[in-house]
Structure formats: C-alpha cells, structure tokens
PDB file of N, CA and C in Angstrom:
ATOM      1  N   UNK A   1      -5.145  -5.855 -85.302  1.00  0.00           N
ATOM      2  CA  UNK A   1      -3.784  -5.456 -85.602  1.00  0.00           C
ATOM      3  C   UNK A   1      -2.899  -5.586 -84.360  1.00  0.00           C
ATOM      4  N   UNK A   2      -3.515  -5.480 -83.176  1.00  0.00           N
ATOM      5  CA  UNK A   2      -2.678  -5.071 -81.851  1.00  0.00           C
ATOM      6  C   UNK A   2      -2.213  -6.240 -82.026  1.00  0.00           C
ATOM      7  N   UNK A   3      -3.177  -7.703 -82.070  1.00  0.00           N
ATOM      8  CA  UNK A   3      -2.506  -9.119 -81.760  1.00  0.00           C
ATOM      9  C   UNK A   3      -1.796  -9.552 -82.464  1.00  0.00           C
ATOM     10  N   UNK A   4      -1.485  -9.115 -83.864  1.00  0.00           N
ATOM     11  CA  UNK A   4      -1.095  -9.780 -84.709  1.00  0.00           C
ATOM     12  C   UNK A   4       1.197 -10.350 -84.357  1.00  0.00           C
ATOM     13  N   UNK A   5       1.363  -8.816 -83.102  1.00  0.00           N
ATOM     14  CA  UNK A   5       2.903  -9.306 -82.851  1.00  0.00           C
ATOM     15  C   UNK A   5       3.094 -10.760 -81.548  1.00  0.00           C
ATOM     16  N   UNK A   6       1.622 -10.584 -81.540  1.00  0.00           N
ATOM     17  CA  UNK A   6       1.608 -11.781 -79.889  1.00  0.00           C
ATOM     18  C   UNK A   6       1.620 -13.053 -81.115  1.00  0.00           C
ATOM     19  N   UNK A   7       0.805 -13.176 -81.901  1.00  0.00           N
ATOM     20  CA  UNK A   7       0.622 -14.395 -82.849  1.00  0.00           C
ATOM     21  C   UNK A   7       2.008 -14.774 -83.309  1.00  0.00           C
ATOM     22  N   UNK A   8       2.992 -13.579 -83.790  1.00  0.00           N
ATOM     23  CA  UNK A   8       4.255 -14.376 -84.567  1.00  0.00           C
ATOM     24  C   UNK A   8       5.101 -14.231 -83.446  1.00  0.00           C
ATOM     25  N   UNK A   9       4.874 -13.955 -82.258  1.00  0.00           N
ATOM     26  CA  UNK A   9       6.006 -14.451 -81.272  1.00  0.00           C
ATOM     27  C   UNK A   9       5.560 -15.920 -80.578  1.00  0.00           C
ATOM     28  N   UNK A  10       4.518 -16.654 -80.405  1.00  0.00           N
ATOM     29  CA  UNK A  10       3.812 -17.782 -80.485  1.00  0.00           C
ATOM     30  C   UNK A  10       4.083 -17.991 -79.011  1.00  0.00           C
ATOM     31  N   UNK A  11       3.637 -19.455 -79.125  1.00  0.00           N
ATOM     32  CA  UNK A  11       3.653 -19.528 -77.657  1.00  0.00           C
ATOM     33  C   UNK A  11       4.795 -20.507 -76.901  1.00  0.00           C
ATOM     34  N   UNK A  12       5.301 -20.607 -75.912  1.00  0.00           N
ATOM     35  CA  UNK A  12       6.364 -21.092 -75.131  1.00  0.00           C
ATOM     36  C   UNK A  12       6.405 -22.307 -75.103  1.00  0.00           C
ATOM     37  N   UNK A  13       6.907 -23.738 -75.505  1.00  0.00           N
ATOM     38  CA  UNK A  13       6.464 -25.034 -75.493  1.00  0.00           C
ATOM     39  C   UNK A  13       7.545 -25.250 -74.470  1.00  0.00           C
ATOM     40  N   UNK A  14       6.487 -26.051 -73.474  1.00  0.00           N
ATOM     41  CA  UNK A  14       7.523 -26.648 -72.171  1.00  0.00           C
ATOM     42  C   UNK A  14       6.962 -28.585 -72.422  1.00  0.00           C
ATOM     43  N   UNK A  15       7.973 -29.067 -72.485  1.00  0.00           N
ATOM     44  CA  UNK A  15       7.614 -30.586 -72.297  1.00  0.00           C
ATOM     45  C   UNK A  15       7.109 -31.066 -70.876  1.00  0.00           C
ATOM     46  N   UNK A  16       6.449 -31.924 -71.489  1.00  0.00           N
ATOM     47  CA  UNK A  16       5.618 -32.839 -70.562  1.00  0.00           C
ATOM     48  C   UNK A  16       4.783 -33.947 -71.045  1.00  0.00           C
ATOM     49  N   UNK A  17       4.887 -34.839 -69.636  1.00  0.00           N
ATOM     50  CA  UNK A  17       4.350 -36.396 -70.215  1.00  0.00           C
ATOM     51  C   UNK A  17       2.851 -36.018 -70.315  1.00  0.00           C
ATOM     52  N   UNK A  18       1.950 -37.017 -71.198  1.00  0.00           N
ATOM     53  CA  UNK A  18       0.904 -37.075 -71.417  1.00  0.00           C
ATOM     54  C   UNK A  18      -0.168 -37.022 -70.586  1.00  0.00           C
ATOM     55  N   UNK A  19       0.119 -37.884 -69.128  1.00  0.00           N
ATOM     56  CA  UNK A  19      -0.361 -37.715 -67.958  1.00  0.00           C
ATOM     57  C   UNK A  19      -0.698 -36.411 -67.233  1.00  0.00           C
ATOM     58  N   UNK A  20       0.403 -35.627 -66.960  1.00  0.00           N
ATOM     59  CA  UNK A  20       0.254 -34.367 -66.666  1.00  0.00           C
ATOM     60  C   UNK A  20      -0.510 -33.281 -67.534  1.00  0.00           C
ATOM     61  N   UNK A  21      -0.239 -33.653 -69.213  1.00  0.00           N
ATOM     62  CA  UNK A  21      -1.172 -32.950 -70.081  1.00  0.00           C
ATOM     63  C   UNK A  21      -2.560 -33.468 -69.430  1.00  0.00           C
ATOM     64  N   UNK A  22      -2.859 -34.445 -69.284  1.00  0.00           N
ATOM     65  CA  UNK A  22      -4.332 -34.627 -69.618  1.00  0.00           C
ATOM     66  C   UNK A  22      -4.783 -33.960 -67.700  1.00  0.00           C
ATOM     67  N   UNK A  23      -4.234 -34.083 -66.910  1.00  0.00           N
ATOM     68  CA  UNK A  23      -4.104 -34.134 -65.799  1.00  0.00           C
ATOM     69  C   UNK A  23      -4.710 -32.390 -65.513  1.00  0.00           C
ATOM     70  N   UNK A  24      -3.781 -31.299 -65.889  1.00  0.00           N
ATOM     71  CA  UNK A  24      -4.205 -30.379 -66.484  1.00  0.00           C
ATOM     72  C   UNK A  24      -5.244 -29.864 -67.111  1.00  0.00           C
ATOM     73  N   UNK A  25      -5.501 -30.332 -68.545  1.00  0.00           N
ATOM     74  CA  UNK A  25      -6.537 -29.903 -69.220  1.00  0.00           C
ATOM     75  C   UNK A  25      -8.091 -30.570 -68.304  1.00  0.00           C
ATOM     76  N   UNK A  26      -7.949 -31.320 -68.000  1.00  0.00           N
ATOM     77  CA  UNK A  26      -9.338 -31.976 -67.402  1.00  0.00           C
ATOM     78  C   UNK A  26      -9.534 -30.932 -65.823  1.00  0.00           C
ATOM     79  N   UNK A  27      -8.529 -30.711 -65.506  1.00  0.00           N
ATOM     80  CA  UNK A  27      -8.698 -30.140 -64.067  1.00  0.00           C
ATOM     81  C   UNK A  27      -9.025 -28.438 -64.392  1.00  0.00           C
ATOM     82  N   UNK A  28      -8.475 -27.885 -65.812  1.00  0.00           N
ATOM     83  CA  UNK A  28      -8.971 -26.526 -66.339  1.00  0.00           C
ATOM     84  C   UNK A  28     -10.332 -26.445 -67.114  1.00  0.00           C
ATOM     85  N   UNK A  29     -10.367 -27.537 -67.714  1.00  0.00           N
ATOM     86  CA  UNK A  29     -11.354 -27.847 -69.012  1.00  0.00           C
ATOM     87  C   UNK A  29     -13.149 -28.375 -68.704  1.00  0.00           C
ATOM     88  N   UNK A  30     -12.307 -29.468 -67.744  1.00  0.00           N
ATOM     89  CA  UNK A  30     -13.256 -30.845 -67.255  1.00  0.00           C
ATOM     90  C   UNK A  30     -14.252 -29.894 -66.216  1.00  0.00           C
ATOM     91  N   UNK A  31     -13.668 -29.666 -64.795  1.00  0.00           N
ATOM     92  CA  UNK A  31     -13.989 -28.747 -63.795  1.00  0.00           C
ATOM     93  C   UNK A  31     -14.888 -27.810 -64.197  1.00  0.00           C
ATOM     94  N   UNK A  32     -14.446 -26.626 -65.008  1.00  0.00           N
ATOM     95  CA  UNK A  32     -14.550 -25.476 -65.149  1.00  0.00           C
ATOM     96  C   UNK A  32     -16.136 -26.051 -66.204  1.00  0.00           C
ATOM     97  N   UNK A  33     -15.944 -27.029 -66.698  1.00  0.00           N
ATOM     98  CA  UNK A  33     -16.970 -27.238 -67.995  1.00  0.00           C
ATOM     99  C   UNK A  33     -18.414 -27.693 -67.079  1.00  0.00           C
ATOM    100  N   UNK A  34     -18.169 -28.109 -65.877  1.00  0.00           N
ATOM    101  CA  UNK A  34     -19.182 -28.571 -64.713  1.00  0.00           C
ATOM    102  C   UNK A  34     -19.520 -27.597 -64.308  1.00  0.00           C
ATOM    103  N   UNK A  35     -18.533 -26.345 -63.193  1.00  0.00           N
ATOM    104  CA  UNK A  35     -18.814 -25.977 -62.395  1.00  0.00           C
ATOM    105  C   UNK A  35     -19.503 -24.765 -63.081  1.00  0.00           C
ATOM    106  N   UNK A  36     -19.047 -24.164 -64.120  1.00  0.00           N
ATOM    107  CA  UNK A  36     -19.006 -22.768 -64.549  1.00  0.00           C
ATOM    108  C   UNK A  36     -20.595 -22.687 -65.410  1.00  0.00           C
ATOM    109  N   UNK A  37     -21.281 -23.782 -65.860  1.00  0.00           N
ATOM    110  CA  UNK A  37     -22.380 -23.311 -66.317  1.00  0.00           C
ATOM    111  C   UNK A  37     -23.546 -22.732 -65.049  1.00  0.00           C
ATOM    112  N   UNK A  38     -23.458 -23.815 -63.818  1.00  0.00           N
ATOM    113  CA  UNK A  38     -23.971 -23.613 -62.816  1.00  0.00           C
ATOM    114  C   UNK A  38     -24.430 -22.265 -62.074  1.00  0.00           C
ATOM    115  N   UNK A  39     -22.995 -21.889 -61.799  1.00  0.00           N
ATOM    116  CA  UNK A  39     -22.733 -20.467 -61.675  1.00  0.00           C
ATOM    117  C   UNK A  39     -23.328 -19.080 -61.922  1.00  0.00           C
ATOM    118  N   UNK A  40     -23.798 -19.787 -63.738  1.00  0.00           N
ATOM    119  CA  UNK A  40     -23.449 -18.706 -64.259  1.00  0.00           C
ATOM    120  C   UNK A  40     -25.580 -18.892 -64.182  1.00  0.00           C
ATOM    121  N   UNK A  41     -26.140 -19.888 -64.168  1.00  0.00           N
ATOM    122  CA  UNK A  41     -27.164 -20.144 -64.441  1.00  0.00           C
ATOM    123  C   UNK A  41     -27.861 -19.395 -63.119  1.00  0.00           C
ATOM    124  N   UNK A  42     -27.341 -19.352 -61.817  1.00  0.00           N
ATOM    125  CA  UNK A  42     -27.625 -19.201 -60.780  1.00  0.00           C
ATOM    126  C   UNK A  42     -27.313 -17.629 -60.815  1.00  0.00           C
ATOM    127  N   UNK A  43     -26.266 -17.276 -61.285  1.00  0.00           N
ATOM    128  CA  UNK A  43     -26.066 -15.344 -61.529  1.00  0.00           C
ATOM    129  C   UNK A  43     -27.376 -15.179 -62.141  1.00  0.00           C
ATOM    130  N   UNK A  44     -27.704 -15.565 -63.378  1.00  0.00           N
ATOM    131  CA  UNK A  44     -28.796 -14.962 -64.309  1.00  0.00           C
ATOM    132  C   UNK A  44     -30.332 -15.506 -63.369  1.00  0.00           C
ATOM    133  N   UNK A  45     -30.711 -16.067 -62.784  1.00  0.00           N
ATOM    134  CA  UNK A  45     -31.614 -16.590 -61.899  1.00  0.00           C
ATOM    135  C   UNK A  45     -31.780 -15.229 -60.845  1.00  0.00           C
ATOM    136  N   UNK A  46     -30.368 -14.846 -60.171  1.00  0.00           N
ATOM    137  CA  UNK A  46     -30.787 -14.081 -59.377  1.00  0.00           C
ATOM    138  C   UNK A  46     -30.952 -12.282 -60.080  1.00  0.00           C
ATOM    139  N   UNK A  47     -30.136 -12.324 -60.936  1.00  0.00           N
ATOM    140  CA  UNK A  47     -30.704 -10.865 -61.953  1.00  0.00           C
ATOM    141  C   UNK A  47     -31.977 -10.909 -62.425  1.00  0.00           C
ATOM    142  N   UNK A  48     -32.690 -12.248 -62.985  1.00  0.00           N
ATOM    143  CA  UNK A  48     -33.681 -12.081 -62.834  1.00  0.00           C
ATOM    144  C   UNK A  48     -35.013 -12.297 -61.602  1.00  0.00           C
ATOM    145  N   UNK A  49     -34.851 -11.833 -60.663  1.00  0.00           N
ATOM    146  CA  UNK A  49     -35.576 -12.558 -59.804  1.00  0.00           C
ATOM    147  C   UNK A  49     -35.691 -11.013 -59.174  1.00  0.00           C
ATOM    148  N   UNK A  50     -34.712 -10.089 -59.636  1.00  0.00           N
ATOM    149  CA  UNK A  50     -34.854  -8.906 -58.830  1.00  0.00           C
ATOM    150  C   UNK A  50     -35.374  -7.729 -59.941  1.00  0.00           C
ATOM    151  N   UNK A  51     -35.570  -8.332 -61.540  1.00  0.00           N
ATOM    152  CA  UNK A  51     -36.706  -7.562 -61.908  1.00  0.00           C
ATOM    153  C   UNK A  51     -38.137  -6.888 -61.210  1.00  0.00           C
ATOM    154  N   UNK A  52     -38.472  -5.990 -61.877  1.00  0.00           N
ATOM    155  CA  UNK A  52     -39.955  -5.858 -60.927  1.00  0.00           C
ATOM    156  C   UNK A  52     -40.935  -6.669 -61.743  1.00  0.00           C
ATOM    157  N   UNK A  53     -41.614  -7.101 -61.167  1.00  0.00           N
ATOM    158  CA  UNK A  53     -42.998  -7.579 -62.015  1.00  0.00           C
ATOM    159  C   UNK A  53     -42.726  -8.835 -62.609  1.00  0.00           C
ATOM    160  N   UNK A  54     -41.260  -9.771 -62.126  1.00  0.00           N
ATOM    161  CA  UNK A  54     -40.895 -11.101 -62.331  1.00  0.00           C
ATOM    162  C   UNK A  54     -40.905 -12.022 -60.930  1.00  0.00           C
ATOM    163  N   UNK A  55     -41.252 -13.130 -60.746  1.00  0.00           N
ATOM    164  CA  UNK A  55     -41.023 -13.977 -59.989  1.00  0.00           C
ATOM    165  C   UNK A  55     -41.176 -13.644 -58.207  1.00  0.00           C
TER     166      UNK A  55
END
C-alpha cells in the first residue's frame, strides 16, 4: 500500500541519446553483473570458513 503513491507519480523521463543509454546501463548493469557475484561469493567463503568444525 505504502508504494502504491510512488507508482502513480512514476518516474522522471530525461532525454538522451542511445549511446549514453547503453553507456550507463552497461557501466551499472554490465560491471556490477561481473564484479558483484565475486564479492559476494568471497563474503559467503569467508562466513563460512569461520564456522567451527568447517574448513
């Protein structure tokens, strides 16, 4: 219910060439889609590593 006034006020459209779209999404999307599994694989590696009676 809370979101439902963010949904019909929508979102802000600013123009821009296609270049900069893609330029953008790959540098939020692309990046983040590389770097962030890594990360996250290496967090859970070290939570588990400080179990007792693991590794």
């Amino acid at each position: 219910m809370a979101l439902i006034p963010l949904a019909l006020r929508g979102v802000r459209y600013t123009p821009a060439s296609a270049h900069d779209l893609l330029r953008r999404n790959l540098a939020v999307y692309g990046l983040g889609g590389l770097v962030l599994p890594f990360v996250g694989i290496k967090f859970i590696d070290l939570a588990v590593s400080r179990l007792p009676g693991v590794g």
